[in-house]
PDB file of N, CA and C in Angstrom:
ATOM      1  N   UNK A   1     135.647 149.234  72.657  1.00  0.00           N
ATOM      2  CA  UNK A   1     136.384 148.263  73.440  1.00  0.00           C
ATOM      3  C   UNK A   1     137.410 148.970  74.342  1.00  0.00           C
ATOM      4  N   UNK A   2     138.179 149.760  73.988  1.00  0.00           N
ATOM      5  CA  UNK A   2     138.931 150.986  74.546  1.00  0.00           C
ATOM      6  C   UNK A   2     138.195 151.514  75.378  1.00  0.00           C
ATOM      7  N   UNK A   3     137.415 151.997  75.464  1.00  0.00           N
ATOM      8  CA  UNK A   3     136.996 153.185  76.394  1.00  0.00           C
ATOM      9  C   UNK A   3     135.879 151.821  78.014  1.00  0.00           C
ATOM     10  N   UNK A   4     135.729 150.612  76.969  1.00  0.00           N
ATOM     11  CA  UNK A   4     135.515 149.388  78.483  1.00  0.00           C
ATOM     12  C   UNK A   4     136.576 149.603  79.341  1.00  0.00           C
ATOM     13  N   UNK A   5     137.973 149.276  78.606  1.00  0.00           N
ATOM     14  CA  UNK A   5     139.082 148.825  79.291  1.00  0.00           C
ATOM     15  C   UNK A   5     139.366 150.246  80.578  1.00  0.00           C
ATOM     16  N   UNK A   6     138.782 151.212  79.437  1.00  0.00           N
ATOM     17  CA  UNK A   6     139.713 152.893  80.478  1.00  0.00           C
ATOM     18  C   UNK A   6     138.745 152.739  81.689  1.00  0.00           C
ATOM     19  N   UNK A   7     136.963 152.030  81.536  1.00  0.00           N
ATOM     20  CA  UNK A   7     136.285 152.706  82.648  1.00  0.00           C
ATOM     21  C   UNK A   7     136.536 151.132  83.776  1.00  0.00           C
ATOM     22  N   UNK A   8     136.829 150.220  83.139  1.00  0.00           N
ATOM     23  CA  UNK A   8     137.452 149.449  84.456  1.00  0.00           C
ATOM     24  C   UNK A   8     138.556 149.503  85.223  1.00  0.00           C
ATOM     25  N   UNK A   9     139.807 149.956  84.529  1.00  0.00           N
ATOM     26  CA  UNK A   9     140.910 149.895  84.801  1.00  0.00           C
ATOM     27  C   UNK A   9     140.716 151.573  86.521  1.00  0.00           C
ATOM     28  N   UNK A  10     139.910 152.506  86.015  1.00  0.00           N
ATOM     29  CA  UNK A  10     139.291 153.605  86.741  1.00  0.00           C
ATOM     30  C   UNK A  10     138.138 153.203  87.857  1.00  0.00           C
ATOM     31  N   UNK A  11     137.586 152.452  87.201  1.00  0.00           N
ATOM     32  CA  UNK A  11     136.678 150.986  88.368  1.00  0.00           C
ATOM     33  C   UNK A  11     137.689 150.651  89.242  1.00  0.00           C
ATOM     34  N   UNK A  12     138.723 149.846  88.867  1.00  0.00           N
ATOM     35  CA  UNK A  12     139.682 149.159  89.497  1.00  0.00           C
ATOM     36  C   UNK A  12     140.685 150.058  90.702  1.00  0.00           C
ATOM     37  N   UNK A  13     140.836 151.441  90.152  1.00  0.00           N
ATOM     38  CA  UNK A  13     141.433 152.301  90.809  1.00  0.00           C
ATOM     39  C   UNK A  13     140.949 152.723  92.105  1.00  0.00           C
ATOM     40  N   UNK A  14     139.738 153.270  91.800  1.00  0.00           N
ATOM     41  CA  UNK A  14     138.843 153.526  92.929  1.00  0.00           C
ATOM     42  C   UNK A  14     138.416 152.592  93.812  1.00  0.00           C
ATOM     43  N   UNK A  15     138.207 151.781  93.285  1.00  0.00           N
ATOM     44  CA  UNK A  15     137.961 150.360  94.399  1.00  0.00           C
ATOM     45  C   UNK A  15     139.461 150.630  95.088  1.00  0.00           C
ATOM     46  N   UNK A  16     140.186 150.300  94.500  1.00  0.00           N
ATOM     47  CA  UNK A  16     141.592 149.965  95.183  1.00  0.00           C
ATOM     48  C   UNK A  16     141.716 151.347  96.468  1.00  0.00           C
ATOM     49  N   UNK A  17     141.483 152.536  96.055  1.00  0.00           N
ATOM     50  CA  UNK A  17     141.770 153.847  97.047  1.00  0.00           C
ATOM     51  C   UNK A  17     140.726 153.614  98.087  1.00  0.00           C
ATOM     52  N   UNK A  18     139.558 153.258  97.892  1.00  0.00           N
ATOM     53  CA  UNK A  18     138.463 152.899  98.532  1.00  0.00           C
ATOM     54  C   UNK A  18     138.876 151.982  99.357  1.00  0.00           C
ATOM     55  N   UNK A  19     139.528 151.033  99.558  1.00  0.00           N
ATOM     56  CA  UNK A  19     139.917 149.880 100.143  1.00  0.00           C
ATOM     57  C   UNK A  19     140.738 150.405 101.001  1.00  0.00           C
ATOM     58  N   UNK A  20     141.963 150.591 100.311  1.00  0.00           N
ATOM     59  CA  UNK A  20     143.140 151.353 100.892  1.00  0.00           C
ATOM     60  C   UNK A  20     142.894 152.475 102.388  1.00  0.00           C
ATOM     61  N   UNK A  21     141.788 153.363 102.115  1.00  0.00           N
ATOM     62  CA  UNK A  21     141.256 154.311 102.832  1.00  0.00           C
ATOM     63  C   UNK A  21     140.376 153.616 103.770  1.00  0.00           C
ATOM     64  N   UNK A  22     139.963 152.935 103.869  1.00  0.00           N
ATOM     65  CA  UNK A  22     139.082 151.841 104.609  1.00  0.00           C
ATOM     66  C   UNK A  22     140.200 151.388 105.504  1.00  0.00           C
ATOM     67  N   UNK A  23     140.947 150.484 105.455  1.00  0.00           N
ATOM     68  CA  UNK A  23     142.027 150.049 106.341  1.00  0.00           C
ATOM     69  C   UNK A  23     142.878 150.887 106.476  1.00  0.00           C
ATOM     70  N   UNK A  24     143.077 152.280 106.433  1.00  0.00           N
ATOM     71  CA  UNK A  24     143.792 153.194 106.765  1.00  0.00           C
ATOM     72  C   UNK A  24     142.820 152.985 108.104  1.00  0.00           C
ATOM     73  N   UNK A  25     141.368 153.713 107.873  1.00  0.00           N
ATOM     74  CA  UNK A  25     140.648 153.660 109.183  1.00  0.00           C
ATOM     75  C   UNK A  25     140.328 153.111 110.075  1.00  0.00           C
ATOM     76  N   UNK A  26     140.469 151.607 109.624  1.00  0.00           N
ATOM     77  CA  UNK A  26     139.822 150.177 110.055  1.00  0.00           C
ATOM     78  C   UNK A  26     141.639 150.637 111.677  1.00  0.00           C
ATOM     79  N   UNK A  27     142.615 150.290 111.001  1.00  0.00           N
ATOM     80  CA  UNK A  27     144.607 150.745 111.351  1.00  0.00           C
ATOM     81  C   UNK A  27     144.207 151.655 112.788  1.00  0.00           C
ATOM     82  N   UNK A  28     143.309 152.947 112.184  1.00  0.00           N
ATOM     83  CA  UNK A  28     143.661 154.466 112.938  1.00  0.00           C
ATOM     84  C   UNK A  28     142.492 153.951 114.134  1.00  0.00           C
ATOM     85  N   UNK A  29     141.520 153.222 113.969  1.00  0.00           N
ATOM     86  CA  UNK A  29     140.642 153.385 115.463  1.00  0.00           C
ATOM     87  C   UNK A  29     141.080 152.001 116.029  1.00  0.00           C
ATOM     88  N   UNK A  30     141.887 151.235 115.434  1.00  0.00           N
ATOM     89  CA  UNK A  30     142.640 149.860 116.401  1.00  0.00           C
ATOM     90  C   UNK A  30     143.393 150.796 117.425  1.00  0.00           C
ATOM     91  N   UNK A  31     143.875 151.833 117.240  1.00  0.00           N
ATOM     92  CA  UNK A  31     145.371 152.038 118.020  1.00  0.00           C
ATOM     93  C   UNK A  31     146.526 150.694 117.931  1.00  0.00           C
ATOM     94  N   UNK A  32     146.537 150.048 117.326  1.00  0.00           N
ATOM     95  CA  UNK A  32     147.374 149.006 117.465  1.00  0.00           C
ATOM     96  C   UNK A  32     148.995 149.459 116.482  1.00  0.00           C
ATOM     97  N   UNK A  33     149.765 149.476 117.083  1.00  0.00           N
ATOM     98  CA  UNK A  33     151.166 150.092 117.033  1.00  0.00           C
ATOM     99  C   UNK A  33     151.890 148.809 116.538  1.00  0.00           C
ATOM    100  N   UNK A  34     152.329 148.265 115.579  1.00  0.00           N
ATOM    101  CA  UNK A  34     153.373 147.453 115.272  1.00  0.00           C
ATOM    102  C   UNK A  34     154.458 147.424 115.954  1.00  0.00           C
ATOM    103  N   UNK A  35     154.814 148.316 115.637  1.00  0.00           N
ATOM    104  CA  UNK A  35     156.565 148.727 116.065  1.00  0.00           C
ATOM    105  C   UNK A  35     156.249 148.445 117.991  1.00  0.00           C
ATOM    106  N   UNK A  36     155.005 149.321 118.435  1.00  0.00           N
ATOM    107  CA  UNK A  36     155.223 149.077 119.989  1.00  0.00           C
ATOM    108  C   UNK A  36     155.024 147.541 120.393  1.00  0.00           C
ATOM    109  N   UNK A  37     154.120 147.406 119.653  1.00  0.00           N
ATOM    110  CA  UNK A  37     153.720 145.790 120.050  1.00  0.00           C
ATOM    111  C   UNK A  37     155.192 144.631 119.771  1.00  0.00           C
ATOM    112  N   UNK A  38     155.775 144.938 118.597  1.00  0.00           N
ATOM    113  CA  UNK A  38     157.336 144.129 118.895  1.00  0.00           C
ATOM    114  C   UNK A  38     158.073 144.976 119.962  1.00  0.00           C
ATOM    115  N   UNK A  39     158.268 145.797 119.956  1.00  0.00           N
ATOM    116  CA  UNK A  39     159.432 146.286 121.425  1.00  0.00           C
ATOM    117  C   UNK A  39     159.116 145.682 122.584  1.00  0.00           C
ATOM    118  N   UNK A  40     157.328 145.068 122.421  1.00  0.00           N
ATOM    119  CA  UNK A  40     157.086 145.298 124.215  1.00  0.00           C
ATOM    120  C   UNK A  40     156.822 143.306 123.710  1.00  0.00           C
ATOM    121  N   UNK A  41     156.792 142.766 122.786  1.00  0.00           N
ATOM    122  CA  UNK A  41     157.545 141.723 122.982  1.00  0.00           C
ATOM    123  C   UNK A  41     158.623 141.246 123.151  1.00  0.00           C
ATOM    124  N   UNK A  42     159.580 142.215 122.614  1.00  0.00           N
ATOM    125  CA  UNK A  42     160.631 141.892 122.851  1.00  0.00           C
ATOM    126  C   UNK A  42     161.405 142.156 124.188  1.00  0.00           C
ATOM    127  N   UNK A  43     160.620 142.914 124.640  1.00  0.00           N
ATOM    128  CA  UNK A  43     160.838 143.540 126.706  1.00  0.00           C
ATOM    129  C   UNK A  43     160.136 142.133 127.152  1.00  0.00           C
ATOM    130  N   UNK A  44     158.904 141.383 127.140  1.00  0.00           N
ATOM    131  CA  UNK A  44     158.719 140.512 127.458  1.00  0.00           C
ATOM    132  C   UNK A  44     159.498 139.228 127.456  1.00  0.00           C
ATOM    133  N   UNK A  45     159.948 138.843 126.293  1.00  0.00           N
ATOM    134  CA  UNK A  45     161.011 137.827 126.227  1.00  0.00           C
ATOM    135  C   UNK A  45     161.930 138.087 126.939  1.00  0.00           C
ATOM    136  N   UNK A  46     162.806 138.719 127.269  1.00  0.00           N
ATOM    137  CA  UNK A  46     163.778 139.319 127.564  1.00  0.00           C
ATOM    138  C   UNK A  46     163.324 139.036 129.121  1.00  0.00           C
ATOM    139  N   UNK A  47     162.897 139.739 129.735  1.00  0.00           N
ATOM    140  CA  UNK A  47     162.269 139.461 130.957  1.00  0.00           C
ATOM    141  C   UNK A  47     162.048 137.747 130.818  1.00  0.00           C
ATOM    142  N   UNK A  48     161.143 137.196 130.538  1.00  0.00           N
ATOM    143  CA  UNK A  48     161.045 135.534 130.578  1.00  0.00           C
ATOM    144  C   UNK A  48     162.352 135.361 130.908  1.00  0.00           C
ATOM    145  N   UNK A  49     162.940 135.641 129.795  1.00  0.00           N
ATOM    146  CA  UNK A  49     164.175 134.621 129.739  1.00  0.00           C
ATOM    147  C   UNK A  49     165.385 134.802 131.132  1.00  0.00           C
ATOM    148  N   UNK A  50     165.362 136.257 131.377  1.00  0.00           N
ATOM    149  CA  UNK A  50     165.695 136.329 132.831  1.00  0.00           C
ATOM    150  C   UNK A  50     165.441 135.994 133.694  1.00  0.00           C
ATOM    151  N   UNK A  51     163.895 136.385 133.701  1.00  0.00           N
ATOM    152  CA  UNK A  51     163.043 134.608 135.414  1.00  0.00           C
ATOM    153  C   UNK A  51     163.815 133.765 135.264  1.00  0.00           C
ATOM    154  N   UNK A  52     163.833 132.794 133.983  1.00  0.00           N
ATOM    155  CA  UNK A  52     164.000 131.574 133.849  1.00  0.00           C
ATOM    156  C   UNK A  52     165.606 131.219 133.868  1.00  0.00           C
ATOM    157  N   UNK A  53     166.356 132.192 134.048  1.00  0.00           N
ATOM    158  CA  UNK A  53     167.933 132.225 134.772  1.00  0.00           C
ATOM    159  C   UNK A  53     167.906 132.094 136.102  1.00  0.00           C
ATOM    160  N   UNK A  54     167.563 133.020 136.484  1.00  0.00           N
ATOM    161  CA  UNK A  54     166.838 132.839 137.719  1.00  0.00           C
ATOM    162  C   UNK A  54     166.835 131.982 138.941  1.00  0.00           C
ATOM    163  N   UNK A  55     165.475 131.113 138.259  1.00  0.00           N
ATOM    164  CA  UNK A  55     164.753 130.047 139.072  1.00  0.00           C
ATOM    165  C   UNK A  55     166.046 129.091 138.633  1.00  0.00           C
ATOM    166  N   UNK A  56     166.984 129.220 137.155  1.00  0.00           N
ATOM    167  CA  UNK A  56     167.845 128.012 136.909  1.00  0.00           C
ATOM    168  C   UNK A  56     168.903 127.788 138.015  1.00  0.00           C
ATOM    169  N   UNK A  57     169.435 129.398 138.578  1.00  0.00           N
ATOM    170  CA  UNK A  57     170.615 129.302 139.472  1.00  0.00           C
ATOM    171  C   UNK A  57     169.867 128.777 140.733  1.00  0.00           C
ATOM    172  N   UNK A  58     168.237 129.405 141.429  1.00  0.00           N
ATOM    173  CA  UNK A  58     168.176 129.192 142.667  1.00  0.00           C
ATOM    174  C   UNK A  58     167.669 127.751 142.793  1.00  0.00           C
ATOM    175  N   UNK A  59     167.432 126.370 141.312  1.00  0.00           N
ATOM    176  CA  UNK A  59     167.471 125.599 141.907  1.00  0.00           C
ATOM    177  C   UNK A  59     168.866 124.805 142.185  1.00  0.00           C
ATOM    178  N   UNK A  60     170.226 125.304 141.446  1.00  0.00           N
ATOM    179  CA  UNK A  60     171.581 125.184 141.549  1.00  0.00           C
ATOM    180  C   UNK A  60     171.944 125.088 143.025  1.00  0.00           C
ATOM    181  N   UNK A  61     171.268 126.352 143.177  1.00  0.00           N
ATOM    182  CA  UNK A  61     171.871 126.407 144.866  1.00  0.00           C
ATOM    183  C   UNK A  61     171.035 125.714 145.700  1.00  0.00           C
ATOM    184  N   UNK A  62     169.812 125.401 145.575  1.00  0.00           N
ATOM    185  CA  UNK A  62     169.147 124.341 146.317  1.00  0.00           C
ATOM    186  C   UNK A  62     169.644 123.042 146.523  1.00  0.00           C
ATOM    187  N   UNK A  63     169.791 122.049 145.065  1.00  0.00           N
ATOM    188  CA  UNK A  63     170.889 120.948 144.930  1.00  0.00           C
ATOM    189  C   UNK A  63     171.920 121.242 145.320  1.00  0.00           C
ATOM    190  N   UNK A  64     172.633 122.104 145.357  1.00  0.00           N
ATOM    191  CA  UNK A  64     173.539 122.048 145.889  1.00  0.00           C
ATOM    192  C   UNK A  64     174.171 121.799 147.866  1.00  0.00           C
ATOM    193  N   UNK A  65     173.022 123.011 148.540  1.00  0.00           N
ATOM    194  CA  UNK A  65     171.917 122.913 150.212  1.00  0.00           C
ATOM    195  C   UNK A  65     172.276 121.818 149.996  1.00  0.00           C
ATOM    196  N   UNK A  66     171.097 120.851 149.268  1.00  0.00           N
ATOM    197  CA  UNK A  66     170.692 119.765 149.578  1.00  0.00           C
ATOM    198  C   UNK A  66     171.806 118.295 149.532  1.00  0.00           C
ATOM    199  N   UNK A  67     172.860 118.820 148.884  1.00  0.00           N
ATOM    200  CA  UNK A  67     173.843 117.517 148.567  1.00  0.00           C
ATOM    201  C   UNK A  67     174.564 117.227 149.855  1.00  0.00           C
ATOM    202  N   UNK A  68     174.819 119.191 150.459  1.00  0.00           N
ATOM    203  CA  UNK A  68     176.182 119.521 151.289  1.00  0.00           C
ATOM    204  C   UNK A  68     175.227 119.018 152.665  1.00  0.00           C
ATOM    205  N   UNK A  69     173.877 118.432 152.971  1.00  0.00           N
ATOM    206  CA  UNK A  69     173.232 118.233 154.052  1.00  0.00           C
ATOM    207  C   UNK A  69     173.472 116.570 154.202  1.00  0.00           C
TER     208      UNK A  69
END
């Protein structure tokens, strides 16, 4: 009964490194960067949110054109 438990628990291991090593590789041929992919969302937002100042002041000053006409 012992020596079931040692060759699954060693089953279980290897599967697990096997897996592990798999999405290491699956990770390494994405090129996909976590860390870059939030910075360059967060450069994106950042940018949005500046357009959208922006367009807020130049329609300010439009209503505004438009009141003083």
């Amino acid at each position: 009964m012992v020596c079931l438990k040692k060759n699954a628990d060693k089953s279980s291991e290897i599967n697990q490194l096997d897996f592990d090593s798999a999405s290491e590789r699956v990770s390494n041929l994405s090129g996909v960067n976590l860390d870059e992919e939030a910075a360059n969302l967060m450069k994106f937002q950042q940018s949005y949110m500046a357009s959208s100042r922006i367009m807020s002041v130049a329609k300010e000053t439009f209503d505004t054109l438009m009141r003083a006409v």
